[in-house]
C-alpha atoms as a PDB file:
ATOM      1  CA  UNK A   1      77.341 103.387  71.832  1.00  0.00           C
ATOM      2  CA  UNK A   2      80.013 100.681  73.200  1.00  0.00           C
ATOM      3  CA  UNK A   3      82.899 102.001  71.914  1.00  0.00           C
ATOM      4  CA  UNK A   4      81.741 105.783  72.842  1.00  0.00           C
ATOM      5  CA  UNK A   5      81.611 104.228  76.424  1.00  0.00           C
ATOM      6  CA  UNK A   6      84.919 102.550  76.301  1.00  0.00           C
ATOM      7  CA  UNK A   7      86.285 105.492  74.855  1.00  0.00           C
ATOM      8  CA  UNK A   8      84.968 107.423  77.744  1.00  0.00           C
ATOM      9  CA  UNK A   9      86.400 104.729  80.246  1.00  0.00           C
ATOM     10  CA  UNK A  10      89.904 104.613  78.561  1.00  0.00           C
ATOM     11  CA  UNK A  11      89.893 108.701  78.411  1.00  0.00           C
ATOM     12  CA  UNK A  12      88.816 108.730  82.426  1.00  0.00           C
ATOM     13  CA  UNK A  13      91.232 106.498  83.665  1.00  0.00           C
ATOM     14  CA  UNK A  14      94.656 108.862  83.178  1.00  0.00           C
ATOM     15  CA  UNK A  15      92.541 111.333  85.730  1.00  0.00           C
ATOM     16  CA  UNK A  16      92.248 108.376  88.551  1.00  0.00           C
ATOM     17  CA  UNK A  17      95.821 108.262  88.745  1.00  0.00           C
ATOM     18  CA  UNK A  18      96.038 111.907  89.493  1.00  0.00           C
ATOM     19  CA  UNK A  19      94.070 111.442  92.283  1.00  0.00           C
ATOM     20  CA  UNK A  20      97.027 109.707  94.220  1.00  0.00           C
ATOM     21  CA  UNK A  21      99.840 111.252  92.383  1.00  0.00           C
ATOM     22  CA  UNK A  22      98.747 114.820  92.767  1.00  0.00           C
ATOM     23  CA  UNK A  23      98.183 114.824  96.538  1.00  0.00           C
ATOM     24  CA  UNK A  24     101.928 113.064  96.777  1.00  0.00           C
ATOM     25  CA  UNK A  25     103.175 116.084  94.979  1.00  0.00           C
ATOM     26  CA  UNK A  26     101.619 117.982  97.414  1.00  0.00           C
ATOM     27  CA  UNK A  27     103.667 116.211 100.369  1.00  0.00           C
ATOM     28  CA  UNK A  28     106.769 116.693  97.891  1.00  0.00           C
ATOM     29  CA  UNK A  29     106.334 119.911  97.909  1.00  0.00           C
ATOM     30  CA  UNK A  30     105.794 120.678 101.817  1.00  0.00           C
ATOM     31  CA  UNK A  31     109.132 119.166 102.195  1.00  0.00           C
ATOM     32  CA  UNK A  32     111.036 121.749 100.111  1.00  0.00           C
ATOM     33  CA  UNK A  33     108.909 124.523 101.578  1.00  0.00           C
ATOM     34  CA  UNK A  34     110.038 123.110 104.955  1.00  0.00           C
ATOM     35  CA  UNK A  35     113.264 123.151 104.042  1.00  0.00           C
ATOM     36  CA  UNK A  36     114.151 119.864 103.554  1.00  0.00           C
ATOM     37  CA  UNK A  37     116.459 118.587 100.030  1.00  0.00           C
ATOM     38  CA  UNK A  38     113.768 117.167  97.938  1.00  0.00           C
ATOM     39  CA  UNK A  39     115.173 114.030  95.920  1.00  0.00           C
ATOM     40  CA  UNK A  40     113.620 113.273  92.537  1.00  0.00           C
ATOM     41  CA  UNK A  41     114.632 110.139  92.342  1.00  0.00           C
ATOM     42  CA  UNK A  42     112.354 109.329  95.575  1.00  0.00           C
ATOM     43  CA  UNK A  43     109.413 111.443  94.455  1.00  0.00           C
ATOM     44  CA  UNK A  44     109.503 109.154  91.249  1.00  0.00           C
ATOM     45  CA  UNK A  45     110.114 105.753  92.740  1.00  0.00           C
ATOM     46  CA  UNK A  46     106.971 106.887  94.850  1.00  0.00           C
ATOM     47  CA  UNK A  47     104.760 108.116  91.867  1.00  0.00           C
ATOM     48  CA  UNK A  48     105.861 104.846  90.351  1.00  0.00           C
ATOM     49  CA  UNK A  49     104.734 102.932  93.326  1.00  0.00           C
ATOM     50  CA  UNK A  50     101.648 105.066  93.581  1.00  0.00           C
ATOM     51  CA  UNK A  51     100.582 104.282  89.725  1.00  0.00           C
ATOM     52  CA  UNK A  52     101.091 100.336  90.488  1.00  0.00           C
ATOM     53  CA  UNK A  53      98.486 100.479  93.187  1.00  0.00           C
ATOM     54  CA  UNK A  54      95.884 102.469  91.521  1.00  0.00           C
ATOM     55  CA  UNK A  55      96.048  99.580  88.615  1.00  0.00           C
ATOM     56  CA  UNK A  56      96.165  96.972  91.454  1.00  0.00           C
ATOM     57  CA  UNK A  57      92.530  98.213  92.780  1.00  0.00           C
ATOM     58  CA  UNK A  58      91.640  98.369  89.469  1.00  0.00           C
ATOM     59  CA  UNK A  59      92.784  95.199  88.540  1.00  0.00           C
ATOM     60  CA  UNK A  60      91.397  94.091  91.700  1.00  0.00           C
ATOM     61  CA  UNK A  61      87.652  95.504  90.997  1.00  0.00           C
ATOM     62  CA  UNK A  62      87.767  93.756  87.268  1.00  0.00           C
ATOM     63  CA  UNK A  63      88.888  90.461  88.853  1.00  0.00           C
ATOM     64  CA  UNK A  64      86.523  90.164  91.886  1.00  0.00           C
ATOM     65  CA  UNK A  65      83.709  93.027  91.459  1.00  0.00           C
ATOM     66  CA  UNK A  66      83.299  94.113  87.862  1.00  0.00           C
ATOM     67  CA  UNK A  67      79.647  94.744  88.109  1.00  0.00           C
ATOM     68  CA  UNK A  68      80.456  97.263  91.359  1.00  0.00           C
ATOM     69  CA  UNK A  69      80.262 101.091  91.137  1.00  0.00           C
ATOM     70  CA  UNK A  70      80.386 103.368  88.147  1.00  0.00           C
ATOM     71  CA  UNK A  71      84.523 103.131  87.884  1.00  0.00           C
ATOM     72  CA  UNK A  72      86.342 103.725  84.925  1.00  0.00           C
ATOM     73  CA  UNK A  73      87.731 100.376  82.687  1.00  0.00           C
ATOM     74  CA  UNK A  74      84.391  98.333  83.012  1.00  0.00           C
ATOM     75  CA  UNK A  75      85.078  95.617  80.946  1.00  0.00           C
ATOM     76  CA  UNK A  76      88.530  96.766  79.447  1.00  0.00           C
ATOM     77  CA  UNK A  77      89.958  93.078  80.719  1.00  0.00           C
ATOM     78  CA  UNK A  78      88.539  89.044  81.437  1.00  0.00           C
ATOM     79  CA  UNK A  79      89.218  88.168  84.964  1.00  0.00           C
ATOM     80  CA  UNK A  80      92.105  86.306  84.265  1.00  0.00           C
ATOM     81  CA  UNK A  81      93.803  89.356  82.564  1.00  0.00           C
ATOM     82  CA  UNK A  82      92.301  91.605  85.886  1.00  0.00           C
ATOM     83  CA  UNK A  83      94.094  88.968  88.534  1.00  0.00           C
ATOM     84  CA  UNK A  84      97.358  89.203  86.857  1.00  0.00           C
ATOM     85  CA  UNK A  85      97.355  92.923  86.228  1.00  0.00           C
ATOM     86  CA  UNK A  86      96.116  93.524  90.099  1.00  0.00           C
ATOM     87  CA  UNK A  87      99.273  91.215  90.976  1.00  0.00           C
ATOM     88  CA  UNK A  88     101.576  93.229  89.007  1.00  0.00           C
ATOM     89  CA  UNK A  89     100.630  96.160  90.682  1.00  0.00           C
ATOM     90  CA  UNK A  90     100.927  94.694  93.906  1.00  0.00           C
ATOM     91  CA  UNK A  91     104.262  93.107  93.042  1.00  0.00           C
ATOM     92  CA  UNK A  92     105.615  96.446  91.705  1.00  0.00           C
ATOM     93  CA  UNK A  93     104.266  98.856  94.607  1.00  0.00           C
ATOM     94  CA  UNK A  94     105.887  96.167  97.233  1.00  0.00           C
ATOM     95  CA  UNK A  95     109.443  96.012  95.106  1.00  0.00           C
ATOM     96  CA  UNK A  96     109.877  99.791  94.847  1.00  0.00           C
ATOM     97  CA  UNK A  97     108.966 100.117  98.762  1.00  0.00           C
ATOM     98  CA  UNK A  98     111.582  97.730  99.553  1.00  0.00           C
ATOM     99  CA  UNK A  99     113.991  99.941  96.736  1.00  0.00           C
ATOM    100  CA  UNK A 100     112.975 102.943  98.446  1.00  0.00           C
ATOM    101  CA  UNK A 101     113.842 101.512 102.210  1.00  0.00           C
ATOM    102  CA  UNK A 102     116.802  99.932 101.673  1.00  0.00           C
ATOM    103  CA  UNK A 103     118.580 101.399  98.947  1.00  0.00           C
ATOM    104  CA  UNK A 104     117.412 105.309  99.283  1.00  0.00           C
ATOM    105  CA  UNK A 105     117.061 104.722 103.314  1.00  0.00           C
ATOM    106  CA  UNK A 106     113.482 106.617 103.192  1.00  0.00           C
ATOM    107  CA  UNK A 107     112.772 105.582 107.022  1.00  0.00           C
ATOM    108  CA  UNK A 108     111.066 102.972 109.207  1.00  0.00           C
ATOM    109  CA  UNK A 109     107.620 103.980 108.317  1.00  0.00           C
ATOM    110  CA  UNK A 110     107.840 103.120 104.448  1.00  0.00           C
ATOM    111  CA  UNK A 111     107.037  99.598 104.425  1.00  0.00           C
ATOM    112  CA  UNK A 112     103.863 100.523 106.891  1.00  0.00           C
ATOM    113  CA  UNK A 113     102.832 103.080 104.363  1.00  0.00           C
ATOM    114  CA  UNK A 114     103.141 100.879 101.429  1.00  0.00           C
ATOM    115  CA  UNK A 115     101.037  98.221 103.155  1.00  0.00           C
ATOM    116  CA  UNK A 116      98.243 100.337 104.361  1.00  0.00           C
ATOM    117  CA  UNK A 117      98.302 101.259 100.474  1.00  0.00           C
ATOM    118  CA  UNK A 118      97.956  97.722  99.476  1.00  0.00           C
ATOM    119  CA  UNK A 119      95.383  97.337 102.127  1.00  0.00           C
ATOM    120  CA  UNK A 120      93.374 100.127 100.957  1.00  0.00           C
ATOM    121  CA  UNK A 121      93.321  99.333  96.886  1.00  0.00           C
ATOM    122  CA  UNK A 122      94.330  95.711  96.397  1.00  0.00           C
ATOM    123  CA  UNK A 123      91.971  94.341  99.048  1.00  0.00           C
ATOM    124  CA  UNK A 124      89.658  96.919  98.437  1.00  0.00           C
ATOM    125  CA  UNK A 125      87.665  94.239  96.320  1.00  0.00           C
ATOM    126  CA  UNK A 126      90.091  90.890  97.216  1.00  0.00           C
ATOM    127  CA  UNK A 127      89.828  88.537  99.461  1.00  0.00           C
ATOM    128  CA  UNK A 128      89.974  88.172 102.410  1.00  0.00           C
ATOM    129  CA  UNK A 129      88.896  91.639 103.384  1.00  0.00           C
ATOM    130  CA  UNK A 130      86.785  92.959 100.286  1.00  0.00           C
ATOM    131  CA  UNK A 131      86.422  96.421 101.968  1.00  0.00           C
ATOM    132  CA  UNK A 132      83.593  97.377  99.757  1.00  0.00           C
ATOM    133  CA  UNK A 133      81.485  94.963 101.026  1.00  0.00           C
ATOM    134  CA  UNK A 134      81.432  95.589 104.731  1.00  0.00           C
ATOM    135  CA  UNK A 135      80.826  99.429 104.414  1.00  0.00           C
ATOM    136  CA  UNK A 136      84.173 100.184 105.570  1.00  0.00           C
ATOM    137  CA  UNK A 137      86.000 100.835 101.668  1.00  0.00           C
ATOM    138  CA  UNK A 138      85.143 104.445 101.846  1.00  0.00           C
ATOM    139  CA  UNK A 139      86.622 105.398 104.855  1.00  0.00           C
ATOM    140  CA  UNK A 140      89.505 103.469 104.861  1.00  0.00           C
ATOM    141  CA  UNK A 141      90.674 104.376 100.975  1.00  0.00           C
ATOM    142  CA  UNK A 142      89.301 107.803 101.232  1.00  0.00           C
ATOM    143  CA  UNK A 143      92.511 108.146 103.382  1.00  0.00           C
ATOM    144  CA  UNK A 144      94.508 107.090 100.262  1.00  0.00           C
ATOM    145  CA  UNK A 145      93.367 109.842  98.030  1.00  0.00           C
ATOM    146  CA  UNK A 146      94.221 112.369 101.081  1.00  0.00           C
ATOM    147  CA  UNK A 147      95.950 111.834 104.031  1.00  0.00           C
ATOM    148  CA  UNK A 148      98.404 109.003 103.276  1.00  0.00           C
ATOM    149  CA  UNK A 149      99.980 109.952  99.903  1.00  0.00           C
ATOM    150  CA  UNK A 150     100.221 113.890 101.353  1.00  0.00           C
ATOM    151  CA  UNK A 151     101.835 112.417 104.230  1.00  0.00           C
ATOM    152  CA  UNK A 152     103.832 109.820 102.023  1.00  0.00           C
ATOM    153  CA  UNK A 153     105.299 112.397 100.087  1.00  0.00           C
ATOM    154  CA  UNK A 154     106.652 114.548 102.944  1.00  0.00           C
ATOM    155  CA  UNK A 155     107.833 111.121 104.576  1.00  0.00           C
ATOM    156  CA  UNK A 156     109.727 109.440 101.586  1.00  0.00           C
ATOM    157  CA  UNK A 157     111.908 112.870 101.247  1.00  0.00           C
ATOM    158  CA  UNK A 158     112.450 113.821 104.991  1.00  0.00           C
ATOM    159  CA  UNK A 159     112.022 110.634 107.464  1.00  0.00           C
ATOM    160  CA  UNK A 160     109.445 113.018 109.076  1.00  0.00           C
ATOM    161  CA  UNK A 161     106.238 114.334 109.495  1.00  0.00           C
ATOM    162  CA  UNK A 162     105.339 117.750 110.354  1.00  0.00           C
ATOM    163  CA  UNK A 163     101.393 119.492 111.567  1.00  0.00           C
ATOM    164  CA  UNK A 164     101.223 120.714 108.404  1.00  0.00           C
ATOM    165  CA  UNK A 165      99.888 117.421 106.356  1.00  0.00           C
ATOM    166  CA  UNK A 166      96.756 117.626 108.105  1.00  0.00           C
ATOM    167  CA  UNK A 167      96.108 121.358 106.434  1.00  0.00           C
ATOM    168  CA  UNK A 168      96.148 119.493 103.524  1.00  0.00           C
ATOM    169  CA  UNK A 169      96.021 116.123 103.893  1.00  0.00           C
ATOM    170  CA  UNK A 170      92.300 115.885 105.463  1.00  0.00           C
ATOM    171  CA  UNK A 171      89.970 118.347 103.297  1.00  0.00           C
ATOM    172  CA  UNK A 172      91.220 115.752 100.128  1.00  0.00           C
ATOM    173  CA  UNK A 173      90.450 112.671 102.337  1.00  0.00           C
ATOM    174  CA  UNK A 174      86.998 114.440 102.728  1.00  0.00           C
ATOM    175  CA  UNK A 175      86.321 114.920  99.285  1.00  0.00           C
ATOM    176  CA  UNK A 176      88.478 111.364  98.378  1.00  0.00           C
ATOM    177  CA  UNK A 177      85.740 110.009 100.237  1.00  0.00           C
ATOM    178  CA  UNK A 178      83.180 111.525  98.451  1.00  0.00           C
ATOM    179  CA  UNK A 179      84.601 110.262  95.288  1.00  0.00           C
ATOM    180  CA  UNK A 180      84.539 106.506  96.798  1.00  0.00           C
ATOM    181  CA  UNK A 181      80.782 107.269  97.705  1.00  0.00           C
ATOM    182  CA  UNK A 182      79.346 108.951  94.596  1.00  0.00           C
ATOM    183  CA  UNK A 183      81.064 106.422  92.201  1.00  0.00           C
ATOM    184  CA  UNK A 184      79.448 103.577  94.342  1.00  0.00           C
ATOM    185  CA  UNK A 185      76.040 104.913  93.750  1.00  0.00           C
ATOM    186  CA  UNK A 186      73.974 101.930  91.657  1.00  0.00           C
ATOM    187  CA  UNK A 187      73.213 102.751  87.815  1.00  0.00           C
ATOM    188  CA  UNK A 188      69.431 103.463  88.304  1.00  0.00           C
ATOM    189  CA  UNK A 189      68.595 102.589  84.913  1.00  0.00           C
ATOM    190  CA  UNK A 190      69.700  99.312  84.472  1.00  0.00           C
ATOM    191  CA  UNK A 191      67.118  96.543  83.797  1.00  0.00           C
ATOM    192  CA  UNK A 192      68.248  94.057  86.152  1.00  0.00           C
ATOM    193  CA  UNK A 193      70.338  96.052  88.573  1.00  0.00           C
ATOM    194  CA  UNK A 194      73.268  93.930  90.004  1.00  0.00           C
ATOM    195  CA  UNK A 195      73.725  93.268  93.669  1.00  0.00           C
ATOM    196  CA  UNK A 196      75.556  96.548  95.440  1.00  0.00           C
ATOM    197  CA  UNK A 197      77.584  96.302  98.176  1.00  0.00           C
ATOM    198  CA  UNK A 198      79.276  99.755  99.412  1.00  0.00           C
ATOM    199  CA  UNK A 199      78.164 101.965 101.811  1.00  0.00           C
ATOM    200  CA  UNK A 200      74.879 103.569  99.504  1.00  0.00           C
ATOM    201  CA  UNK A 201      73.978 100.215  99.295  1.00  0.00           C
ATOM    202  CA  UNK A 202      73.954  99.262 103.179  1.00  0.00           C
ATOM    203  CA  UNK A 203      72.312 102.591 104.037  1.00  0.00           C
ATOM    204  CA  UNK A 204      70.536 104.147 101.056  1.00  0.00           C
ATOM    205  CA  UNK A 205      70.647 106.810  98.483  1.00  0.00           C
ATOM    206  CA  UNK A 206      69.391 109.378 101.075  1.00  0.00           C
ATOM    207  CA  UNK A 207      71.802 108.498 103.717  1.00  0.00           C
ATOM    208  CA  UNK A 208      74.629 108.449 101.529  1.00  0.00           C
ATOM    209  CA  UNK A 209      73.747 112.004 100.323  1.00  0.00           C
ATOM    210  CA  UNK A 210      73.918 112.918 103.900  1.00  0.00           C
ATOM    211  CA  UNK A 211      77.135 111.493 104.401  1.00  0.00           C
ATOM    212  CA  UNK A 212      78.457 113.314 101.264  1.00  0.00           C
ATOM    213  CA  UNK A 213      76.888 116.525 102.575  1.00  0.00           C
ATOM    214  CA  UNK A 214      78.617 116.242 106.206  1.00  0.00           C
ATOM    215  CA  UNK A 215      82.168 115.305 104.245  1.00  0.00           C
ATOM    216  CA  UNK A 216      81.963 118.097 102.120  1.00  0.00           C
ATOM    217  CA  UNK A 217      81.226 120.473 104.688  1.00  0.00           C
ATOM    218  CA  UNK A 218      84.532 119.209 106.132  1.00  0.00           C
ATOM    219  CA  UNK A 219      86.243 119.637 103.615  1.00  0.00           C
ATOM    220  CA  UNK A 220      84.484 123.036 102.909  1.00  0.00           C
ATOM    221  CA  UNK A 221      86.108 123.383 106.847  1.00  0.00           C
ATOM    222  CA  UNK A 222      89.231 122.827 106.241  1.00  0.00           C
ATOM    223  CA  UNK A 223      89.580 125.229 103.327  1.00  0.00           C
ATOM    224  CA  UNK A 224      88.111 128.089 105.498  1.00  0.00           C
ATOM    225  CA  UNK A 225      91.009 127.038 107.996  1.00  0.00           C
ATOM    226  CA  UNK A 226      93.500 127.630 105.369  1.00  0.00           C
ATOM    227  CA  UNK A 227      92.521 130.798 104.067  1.00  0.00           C
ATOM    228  CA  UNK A 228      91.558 132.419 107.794  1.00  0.00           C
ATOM    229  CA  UNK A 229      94.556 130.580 109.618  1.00  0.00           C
ATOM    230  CA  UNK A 230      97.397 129.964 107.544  1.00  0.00           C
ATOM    231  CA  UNK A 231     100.363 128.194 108.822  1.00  0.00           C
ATOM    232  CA  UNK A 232     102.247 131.080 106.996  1.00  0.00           C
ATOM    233  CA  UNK A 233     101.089 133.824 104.739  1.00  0.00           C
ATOM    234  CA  UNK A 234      98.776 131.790 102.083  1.00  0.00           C
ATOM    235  CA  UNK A 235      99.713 132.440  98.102  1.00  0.00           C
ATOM    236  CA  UNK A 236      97.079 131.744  95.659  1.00  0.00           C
ATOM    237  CA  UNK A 237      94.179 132.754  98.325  1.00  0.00           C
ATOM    238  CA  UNK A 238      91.354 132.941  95.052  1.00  0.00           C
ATOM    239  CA  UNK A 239      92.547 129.200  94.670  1.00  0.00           C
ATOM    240  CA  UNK A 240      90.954 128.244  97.633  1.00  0.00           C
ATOM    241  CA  UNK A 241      87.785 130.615  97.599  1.00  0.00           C
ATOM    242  CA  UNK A 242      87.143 128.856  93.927  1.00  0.00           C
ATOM    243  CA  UNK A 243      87.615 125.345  95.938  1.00  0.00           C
ATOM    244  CA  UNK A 244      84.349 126.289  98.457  1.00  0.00           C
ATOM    245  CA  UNK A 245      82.356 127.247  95.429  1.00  0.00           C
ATOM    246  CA  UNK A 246      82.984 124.291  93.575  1.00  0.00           C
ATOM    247  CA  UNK A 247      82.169 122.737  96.831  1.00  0.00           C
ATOM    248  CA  UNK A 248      78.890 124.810  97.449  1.00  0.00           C
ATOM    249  CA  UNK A 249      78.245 123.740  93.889  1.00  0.00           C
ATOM    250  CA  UNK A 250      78.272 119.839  94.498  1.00  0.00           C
ATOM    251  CA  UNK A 251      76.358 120.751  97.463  1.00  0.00           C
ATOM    252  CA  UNK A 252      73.314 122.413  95.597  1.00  0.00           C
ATOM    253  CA  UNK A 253      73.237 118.765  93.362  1.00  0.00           C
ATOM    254  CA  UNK A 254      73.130 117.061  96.293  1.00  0.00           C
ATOM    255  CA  UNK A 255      70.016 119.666  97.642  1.00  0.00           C
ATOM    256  CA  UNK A 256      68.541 119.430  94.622  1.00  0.00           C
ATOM    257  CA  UNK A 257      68.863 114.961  94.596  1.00  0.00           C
ATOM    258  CA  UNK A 258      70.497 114.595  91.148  1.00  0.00           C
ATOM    259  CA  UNK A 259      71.613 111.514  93.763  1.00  0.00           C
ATOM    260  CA  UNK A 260      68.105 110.370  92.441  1.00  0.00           C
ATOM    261  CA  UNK A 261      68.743 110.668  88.531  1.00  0.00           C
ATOM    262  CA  UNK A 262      71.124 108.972  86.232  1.00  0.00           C
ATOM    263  CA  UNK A 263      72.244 111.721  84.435  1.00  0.00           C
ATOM    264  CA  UNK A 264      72.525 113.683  87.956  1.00  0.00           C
ATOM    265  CA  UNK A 265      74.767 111.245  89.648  1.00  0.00           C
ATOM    266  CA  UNK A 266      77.088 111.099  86.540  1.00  0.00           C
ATOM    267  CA  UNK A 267      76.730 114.815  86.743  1.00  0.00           C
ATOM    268  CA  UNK A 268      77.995 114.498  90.519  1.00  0.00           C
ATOM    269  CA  UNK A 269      80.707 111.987  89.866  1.00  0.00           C
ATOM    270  CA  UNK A 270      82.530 114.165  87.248  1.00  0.00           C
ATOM    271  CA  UNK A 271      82.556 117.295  89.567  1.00  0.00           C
ATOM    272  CA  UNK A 272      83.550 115.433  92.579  1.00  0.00           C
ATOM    273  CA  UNK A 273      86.443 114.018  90.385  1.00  0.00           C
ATOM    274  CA  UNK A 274      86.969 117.923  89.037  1.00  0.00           C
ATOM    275  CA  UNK A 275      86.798 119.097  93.074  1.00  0.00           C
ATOM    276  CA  UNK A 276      89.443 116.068  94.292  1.00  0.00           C
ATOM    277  CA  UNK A 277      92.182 117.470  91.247  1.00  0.00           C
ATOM    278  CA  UNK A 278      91.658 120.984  91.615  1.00  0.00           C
ATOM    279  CA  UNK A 279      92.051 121.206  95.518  1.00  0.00           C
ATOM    280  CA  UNK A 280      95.352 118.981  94.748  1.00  0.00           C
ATOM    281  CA  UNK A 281      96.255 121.431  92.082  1.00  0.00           C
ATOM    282  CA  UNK A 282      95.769 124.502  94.015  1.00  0.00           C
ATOM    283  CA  UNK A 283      97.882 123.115  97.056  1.00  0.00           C
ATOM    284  CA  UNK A 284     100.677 122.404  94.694  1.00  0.00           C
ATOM    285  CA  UNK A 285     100.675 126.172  93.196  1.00  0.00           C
ATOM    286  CA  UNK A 286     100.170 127.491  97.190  1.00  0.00           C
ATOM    287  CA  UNK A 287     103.229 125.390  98.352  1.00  0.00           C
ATOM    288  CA  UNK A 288     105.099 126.310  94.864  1.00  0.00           C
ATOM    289  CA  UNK A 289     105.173 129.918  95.662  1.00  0.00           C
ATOM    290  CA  UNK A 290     105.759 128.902  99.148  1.00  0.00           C
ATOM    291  CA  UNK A 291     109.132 126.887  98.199  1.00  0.00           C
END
């Protein structure tokens, strides 16, 4: 049963660093649809720098919180081996911003960027901030599975930022968010259940399935948006309309309470995961027909 688990774990974690590389593509790719020379070299460095974060708040979580949320890599590393790798990623992200300001000249904005990222995963679970624990994790980082690396990508190849990056940008800090908040519900079958500190913690199971079902309908929102007002005429258009049903689909869990059941909260975490890449994906096909 362990090694099924840590199987699981080691299979999961490849699809947690899609969650910030995908949405960067998606930036990427609004800059060549703008019409803007998109650099490779930068869109790597940046995926690069992207990667080293993601292991830094997971690092981070092994080293300071290991017994918080339902994350992937639970017991993978010792503490020890957690600090240094959350270092490493830290070190890394912070070298490759400087790289990327200095030698590729990627604008004023990329150190702020790269330290809002750091804020956001590395101090997620570190001191002094530990995020998690003051009910603020999930809406600050659910701008890092959204927002920031859509607007990062357009950024690092242009010096700019254009209306656009909201489009897409907010409906995946919606459902980013609702990633941060599902995978922080407690395990309800534990025989000693450890201390919780996110958000479902401070305000209940209940509450938190309200605040999923408000996010979601944003995001639901902003996907309507798209397909009725496009910012120009909108390829892939059954994309989207399978986005809202996967959405509506989450939604009928959450109306149902699988928030209340073991095997419905793991049920929820996987299809919030599956709604976070596929609205990513479908962006990146839109804008690639677009380009």
């Amino acid at each position: 049963m362990t090694s099924n688990k840590t199987l699981k774990n080691l299979l999961a974690l490849p699809l947690f660093f899609l969650t910030g590389v995908i949405p960067f593509l998606v930036g990427t790719f609004l800059a060549g649809v703008a019409g803007f020379p998109v650099h490779w070299g930068v869109f790597l460095a940046g995926v690069l720098a992207l990667a080293a974060l993601i292991l830094a708040a997971g690092g981070s979580r092994l080293a300071f919180a290991p017994a918080e949320g339902r994350w992937p890599g639970q017991g993978l590393l010792s503490s020890k081996d957690a600090q240094i790798l959350a270092y490493a990623g830290v070190g890394l992200a912070t070298a490759l911003g400087l790289i990327l300001r200095f030698w590729a000249g990627t604008g004023i904005w990329t150190i702020p960027l790269g330290g809002y990222g750091i804020l956001c995963s590395y101090f997620y679970f570190a001191p002094p901030f530990k995020w998690y624990q003051r009910g603020l994790g999930e809406f600050l980082s659910g701008l890092s599975f959204g927002l920031l690396p859509v607007a990062a990508g357009l950024y690092l190849q242009t010096g700019h930022l254009l209306t656009e990056v909201l489009l897409y940008g907010l409906p995946l800090s919606c459902t980013g968010f609702n990633l941060l908040l599902i995978y922080g519900f407690p395990h309800l079958e534990e025989e000693a259940p450890a201390p919780r500190h996110g958000l479902v913690a401070k305000v209940g199971p209940v509450a938190g399935a309200l605040i999923y079902t408000l996010m979601n309908i944003l995001a639901i929102v902003g996907l309507v948006v798209a397909l009725l007002f496009p910012a120009n005429p909108l390829p892939f258009r059954v994309g989207f309309i399978l986005l809202i049903v996967l959405a509506v689909i989450n939604q009928e869990l959450i109306k149902r309470k699988d928030y209340l059941r073991e095997a419905g909260i793991d049920r929820l975490c996987r299809l919030t995961l599956a709604q976070h890449l596929a609205m990513g994906l479908v962006f990146v096909i839109s804008l690639w027909h677009r380009w």
